[in-house]
C-alpha atoms as a PDB file:
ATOM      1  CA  UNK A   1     136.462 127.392  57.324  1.00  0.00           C
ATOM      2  CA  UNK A   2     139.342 126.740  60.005  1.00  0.00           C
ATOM      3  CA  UNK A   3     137.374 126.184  62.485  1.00  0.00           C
ATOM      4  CA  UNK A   4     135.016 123.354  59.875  1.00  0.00           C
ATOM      5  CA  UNK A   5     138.462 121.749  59.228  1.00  0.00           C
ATOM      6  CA  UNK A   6     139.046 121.945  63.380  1.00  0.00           C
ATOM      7  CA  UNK A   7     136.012 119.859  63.377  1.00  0.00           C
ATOM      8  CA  UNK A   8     136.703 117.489  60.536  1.00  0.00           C
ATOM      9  CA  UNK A   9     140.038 117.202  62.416  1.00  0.00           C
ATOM     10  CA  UNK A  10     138.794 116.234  65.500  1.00  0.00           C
ATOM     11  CA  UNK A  11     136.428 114.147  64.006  1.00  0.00           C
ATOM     12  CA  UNK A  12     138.578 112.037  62.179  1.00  0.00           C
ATOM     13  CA  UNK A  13     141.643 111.750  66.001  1.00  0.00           C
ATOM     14  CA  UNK A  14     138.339 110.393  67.900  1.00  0.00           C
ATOM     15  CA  UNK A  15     137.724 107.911  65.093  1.00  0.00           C
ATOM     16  CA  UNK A  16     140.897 106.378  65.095  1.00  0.00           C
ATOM     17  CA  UNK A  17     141.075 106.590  68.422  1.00  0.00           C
ATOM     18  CA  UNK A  18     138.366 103.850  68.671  1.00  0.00           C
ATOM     19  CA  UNK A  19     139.478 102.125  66.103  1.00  0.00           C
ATOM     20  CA  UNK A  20     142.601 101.707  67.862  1.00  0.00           C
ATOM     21  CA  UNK A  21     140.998 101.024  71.367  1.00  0.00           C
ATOM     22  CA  UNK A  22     138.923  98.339  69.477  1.00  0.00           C
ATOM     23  CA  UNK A  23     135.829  99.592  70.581  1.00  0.00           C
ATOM     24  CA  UNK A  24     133.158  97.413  70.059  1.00  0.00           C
ATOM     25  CA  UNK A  25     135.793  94.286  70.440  1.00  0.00           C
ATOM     26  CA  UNK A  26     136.193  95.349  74.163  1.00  0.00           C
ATOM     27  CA  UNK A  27     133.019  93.776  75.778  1.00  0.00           C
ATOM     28  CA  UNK A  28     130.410  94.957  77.966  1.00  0.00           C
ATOM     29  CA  UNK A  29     129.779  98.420  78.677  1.00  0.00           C
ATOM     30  CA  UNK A  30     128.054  99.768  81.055  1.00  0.00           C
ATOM     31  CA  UNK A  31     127.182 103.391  80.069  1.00  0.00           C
ATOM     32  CA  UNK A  32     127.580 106.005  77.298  1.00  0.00           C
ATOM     33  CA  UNK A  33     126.979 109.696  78.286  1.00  0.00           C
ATOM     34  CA  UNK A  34     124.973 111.753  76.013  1.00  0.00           C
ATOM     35  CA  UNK A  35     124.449 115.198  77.750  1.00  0.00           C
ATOM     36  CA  UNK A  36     124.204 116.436  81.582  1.00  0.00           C
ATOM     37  CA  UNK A  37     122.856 119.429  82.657  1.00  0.00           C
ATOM     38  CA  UNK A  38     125.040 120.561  85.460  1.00  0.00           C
ATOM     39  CA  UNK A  39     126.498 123.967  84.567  1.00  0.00           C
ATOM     40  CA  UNK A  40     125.834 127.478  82.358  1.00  0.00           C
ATOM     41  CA  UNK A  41     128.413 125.450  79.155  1.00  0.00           C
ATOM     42  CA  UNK A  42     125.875 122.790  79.503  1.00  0.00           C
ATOM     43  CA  UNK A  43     122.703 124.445  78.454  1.00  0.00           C
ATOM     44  CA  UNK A  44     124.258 125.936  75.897  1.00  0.00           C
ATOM     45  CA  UNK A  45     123.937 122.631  74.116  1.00  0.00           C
ATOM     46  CA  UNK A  46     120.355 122.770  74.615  1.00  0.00           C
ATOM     47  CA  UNK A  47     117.684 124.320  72.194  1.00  0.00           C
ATOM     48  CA  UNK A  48     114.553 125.391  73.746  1.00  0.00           C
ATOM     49  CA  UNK A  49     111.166 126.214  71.970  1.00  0.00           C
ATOM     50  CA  UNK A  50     107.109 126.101  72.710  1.00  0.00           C
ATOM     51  CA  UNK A  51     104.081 127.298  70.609  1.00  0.00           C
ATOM     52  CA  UNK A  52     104.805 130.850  71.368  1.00  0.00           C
ATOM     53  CA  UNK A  53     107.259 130.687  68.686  1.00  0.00           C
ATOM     54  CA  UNK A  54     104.100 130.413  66.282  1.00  0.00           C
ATOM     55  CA  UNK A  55     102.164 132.909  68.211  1.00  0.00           C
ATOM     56  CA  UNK A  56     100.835 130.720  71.064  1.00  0.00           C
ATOM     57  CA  UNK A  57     101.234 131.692  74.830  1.00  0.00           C
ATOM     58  CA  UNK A  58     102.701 129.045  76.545  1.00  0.00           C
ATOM     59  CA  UNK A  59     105.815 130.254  78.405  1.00  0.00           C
ATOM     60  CA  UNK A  60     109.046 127.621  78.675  1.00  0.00           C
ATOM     61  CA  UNK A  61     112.674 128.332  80.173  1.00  0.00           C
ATOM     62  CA  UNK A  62     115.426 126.057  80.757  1.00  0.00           C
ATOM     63  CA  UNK A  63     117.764 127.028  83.281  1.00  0.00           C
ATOM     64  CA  UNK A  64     120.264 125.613  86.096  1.00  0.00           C
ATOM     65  CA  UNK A  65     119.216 125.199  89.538  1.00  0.00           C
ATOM     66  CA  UNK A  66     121.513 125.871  92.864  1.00  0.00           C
ATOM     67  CA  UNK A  67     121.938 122.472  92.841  1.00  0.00           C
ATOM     68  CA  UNK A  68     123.923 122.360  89.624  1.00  0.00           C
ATOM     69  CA  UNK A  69     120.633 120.748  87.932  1.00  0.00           C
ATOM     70  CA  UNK A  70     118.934 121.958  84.902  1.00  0.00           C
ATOM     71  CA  UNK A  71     115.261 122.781  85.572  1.00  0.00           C
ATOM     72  CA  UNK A  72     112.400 122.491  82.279  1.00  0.00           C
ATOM     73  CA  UNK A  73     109.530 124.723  83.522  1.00  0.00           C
ATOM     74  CA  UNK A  74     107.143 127.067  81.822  1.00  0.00           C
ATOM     75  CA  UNK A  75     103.351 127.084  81.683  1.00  0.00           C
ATOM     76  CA  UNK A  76     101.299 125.605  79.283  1.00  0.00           C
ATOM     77  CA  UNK A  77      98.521 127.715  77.740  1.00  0.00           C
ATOM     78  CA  UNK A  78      95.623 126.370  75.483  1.00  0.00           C
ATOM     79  CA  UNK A  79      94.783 129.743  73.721  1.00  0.00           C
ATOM     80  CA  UNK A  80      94.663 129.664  70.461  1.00  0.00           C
ATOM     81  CA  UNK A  81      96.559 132.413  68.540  1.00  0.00           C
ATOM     82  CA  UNK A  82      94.804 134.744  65.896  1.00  0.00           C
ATOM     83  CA  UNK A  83      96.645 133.344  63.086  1.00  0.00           C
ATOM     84  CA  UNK A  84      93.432 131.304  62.082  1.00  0.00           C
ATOM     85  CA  UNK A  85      95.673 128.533  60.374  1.00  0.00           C
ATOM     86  CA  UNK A  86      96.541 126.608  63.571  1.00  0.00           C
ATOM     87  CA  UNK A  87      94.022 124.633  65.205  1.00  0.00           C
ATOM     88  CA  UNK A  88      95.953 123.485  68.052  1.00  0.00           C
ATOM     89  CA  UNK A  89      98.124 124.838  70.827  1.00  0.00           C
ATOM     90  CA  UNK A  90     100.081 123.789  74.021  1.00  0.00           C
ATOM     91  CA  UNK A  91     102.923 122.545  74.003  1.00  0.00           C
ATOM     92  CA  UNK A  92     106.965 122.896  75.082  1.00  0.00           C
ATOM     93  CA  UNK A  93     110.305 120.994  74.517  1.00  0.00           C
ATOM     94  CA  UNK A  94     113.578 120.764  74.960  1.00  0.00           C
ATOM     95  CA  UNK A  95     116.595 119.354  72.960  1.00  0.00           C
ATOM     96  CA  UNK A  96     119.690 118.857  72.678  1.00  0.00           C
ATOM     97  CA  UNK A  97     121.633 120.704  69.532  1.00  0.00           C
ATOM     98  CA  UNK A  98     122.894 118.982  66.693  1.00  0.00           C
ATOM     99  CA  UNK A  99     126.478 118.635  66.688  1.00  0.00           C
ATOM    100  CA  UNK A 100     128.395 120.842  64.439  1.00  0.00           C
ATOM    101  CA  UNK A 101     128.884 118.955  61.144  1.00  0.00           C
ATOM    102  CA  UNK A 102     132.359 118.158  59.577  1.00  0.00           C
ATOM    103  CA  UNK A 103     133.276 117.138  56.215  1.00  0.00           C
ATOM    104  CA  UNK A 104     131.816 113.534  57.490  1.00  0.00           C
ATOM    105  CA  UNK A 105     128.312 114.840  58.183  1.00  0.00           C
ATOM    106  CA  UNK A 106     126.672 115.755  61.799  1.00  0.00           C
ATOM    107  CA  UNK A 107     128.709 113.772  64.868  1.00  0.00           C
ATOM    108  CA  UNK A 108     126.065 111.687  66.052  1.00  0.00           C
ATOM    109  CA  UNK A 109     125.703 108.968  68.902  1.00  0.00           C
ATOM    110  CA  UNK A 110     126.052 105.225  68.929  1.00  0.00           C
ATOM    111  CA  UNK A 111     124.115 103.542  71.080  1.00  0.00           C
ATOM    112  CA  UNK A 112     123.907 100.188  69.524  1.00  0.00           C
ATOM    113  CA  UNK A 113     125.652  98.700  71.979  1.00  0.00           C
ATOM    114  CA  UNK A 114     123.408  99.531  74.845  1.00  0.00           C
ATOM    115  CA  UNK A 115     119.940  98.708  75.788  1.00  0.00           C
ATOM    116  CA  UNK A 116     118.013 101.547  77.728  1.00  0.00           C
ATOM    117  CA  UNK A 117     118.310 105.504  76.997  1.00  0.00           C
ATOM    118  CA  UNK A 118     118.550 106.561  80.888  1.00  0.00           C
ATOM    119  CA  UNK A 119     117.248 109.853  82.124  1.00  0.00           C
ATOM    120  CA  UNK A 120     117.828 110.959  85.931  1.00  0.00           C
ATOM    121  CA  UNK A 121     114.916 113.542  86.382  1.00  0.00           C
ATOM    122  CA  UNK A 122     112.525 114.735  89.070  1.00  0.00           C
ATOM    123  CA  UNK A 123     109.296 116.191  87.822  1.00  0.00           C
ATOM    124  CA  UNK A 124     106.065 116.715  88.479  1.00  0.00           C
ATOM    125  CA  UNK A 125     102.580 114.840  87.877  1.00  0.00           C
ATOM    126  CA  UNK A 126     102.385 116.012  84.642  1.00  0.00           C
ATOM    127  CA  UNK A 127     102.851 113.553  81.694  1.00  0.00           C
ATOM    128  CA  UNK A 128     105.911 114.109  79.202  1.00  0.00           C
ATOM    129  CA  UNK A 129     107.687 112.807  76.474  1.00  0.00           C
ATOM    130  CA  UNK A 130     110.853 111.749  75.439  1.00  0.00           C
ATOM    131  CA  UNK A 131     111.671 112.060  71.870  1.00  0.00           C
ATOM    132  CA  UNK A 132     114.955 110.736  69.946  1.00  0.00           C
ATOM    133  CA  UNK A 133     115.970 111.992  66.302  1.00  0.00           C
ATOM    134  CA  UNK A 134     118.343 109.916  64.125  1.00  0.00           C
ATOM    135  CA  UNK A 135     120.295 111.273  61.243  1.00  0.00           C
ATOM    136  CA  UNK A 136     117.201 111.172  58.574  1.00  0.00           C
ATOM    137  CA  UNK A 137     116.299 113.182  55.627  1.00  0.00           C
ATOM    138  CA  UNK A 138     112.985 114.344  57.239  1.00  0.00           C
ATOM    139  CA  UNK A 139     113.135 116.824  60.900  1.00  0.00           C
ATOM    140  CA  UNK A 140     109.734 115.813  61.965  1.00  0.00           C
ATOM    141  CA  UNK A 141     110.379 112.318  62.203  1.00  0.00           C
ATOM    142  CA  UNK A 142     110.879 111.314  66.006  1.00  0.00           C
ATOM    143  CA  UNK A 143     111.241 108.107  68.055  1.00  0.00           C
ATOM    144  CA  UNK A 144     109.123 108.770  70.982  1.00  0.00           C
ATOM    145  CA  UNK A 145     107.644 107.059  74.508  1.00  0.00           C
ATOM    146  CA  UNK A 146     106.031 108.500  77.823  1.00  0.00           C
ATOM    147  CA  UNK A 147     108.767 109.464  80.301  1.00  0.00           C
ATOM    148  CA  UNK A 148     106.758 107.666  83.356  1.00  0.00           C
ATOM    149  CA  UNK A 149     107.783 109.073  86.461  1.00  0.00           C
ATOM    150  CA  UNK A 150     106.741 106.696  89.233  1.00  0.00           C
ATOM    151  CA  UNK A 151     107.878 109.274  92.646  1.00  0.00           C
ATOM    152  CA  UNK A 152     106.892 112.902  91.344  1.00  0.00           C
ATOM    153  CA  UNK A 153     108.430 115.732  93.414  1.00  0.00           C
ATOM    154  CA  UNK A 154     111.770 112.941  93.894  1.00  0.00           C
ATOM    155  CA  UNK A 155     114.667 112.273  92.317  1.00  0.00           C
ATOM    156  CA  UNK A 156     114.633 109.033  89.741  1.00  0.00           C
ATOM    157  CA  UNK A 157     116.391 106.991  86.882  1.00  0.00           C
ATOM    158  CA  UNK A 158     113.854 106.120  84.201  1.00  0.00           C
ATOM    159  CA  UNK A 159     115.101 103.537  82.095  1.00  0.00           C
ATOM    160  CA  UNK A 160     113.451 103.215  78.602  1.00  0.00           C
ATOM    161  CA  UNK A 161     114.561 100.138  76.285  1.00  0.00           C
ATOM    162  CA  UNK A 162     115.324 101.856  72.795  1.00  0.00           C
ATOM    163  CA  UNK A 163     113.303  98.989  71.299  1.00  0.00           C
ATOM    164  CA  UNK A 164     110.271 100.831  72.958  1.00  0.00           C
ATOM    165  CA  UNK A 165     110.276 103.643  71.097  1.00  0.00           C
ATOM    166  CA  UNK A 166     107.895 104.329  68.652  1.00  0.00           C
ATOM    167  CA  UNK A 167     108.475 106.064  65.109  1.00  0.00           C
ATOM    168  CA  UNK A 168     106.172 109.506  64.801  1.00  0.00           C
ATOM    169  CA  UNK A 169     105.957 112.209  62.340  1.00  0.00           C
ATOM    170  CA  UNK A 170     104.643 115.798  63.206  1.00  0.00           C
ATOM    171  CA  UNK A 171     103.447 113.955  66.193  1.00  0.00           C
ATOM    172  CA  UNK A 172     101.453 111.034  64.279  1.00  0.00           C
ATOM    173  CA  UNK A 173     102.245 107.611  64.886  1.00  0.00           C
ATOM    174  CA  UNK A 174     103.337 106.275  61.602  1.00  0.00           C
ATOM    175  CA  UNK A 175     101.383 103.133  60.264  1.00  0.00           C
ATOM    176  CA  UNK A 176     104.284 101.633  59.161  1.00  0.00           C
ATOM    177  CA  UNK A 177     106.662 101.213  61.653  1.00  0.00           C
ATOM    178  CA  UNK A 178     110.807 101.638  61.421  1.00  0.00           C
ATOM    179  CA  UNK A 179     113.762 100.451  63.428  1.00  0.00           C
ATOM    180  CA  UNK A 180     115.564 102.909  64.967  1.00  0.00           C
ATOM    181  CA  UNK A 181     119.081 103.396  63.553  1.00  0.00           C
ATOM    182  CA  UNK A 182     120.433 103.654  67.092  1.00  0.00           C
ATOM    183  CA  UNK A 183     124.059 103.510  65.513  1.00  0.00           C
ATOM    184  CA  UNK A 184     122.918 107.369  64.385  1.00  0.00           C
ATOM    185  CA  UNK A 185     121.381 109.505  66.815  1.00  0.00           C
ATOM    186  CA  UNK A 186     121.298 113.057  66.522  1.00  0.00           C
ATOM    187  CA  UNK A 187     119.552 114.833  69.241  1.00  0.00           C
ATOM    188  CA  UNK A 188     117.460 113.697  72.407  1.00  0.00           C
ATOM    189  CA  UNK A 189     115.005 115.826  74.095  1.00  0.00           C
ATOM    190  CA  UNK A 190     112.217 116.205  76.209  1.00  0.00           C
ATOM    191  CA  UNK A 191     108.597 117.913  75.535  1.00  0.00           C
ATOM    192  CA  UNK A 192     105.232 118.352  77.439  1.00  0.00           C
ATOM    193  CA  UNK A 193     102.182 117.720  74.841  1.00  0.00           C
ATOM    194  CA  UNK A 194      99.288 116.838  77.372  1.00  0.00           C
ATOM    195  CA  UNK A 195      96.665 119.333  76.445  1.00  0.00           C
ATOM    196  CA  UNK A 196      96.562 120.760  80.001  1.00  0.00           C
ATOM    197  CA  UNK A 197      96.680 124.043  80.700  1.00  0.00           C
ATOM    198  CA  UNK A 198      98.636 125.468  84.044  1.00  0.00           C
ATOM    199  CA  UNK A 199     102.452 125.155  85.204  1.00  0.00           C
ATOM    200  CA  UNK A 200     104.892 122.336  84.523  1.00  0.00           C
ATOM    201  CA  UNK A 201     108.698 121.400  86.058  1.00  0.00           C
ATOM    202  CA  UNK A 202     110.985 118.973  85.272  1.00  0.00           C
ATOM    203  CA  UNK A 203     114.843 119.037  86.219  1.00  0.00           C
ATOM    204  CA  UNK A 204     116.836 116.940  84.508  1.00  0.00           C
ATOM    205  CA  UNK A 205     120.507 115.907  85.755  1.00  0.00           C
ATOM    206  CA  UNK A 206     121.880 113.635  82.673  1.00  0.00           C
ATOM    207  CA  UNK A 207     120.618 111.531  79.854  1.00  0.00           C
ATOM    208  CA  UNK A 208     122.958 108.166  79.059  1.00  0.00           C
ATOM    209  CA  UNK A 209     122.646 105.152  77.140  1.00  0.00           C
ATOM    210  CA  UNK A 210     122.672 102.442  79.430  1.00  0.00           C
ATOM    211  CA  UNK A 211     123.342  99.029  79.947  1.00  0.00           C
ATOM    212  CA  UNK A 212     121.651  96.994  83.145  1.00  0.00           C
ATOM    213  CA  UNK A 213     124.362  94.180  84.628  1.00  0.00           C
ATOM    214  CA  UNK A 214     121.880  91.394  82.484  1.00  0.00           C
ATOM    215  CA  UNK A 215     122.459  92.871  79.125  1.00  0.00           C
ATOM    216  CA  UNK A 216     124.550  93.552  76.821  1.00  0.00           C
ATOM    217  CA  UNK A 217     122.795  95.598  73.903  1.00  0.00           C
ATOM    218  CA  UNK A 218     119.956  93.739  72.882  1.00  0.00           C
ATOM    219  CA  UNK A 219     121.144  90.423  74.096  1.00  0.00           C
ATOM    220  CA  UNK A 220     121.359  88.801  77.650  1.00  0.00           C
ATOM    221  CA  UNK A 221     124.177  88.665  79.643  1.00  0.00           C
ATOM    222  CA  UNK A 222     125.357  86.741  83.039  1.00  0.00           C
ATOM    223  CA  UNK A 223     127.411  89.136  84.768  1.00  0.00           C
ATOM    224  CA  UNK A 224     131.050  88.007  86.070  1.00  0.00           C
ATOM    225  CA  UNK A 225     131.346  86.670  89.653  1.00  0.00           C
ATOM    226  CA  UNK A 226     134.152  87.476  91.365  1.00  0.00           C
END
């Protein structure tokens, strides 16, 4: 109970905080940091899982590099298990954990002020996804897109616009499409889904929302000359 009122605490000094920094009145922005990878604290913040959990056999770690790097790696295995119920296996992801809720609900991200989720990454040839949850009454609903890596085996920033994302459930693309509530996100993670069996890698160094120097959100911008 301390520790829930802690929280709440906390919860409500950052709060005012903005609201006494204005933010949002302020201007541009260029960046909001959502989660790094870069130390032993950091993956702790990550939750890891892959159809093994269900009886499958695909393996998946998450761990940090020398380099200070966190490195998504496993092998993916087709196999069905014996439990004759699923029909489909293969698959391995990484989040990040929900925040510890306070007597306002689960912290969650803003990003409505920015126009890109960012992701600097170096992977391999194999095709992933990256999926965003907002703070919804349903955990299989997911905003998702391709994470396109144009220079596999080298380091890269892979800007996706959040207006690019499309709304899935249990993996489905939804008929009826949503807006993301971008002024709620929850968690943002990363998973491998492309029905091919053998090993995969992907290191990951930092997720942020993102502004480019021509926008500002959703709308246009002329940066400042000096």
């Amino acid at each position: 109970m301390f520790k829930y009122i802690q929280r709440s605490a906390a919860e409500v000094a950052e709060s005012s905080a903005k609201a006494i920094r204005m933010e949002g009145l302020q201007g541009w922005k260029k960046e909001l940091p959502i989660m790094s990878l870069n130390s032993k604290k950091d993956l702790k913040h990550w939750a890891i899982g892959c159809d093994k959990d269900i009886g499958g056999f695909s393996e998946a770690s998450l761990e940090l590099t020398p380099q200070g790097t966190g490195r998504f790696h496993g092998n993916i295995s087709l196999e069905l298990p014996a439990n004759r119920e699923i029909e489909q296996s293969g698959y391995a992801a990484i989040r990040t954990k929900e925040r510890e809720a306070t007597m306002w609900g689960t912290p969650c991200w803003d990003t409505s002020l920015f126009r890109y989720l960012a992701l600097r990454v170096r992977g391999d040839e194999r095709k992933y996804f990256v999926n965003i949850q907002t703070d919804t009454y349903f955990q299989t609903d997911l905003f998702q897109h391709r994470l396109f890596l144009r220079t596999p085996g080298q380091w890269e920033t892979v800007m996706i616009p959040f207006r690019d994302f499309v709304f899935t459930s249990n993996g489905m693309i939804m008929p009826d499409q949503v807006e993301m509530f971008r002024e709620k996100i929850k968690t943002v993670g990363v998973s491998i889904t492309d029905r091919q069996e053998g090993p995969f890698n992907l290191e990951i160094d930092w997720i942020k929302a993102m502004n480019s120097e021509n926008t500002d959100g959703d709308e246009d911008r002329t940066p400042e000359v000096d």
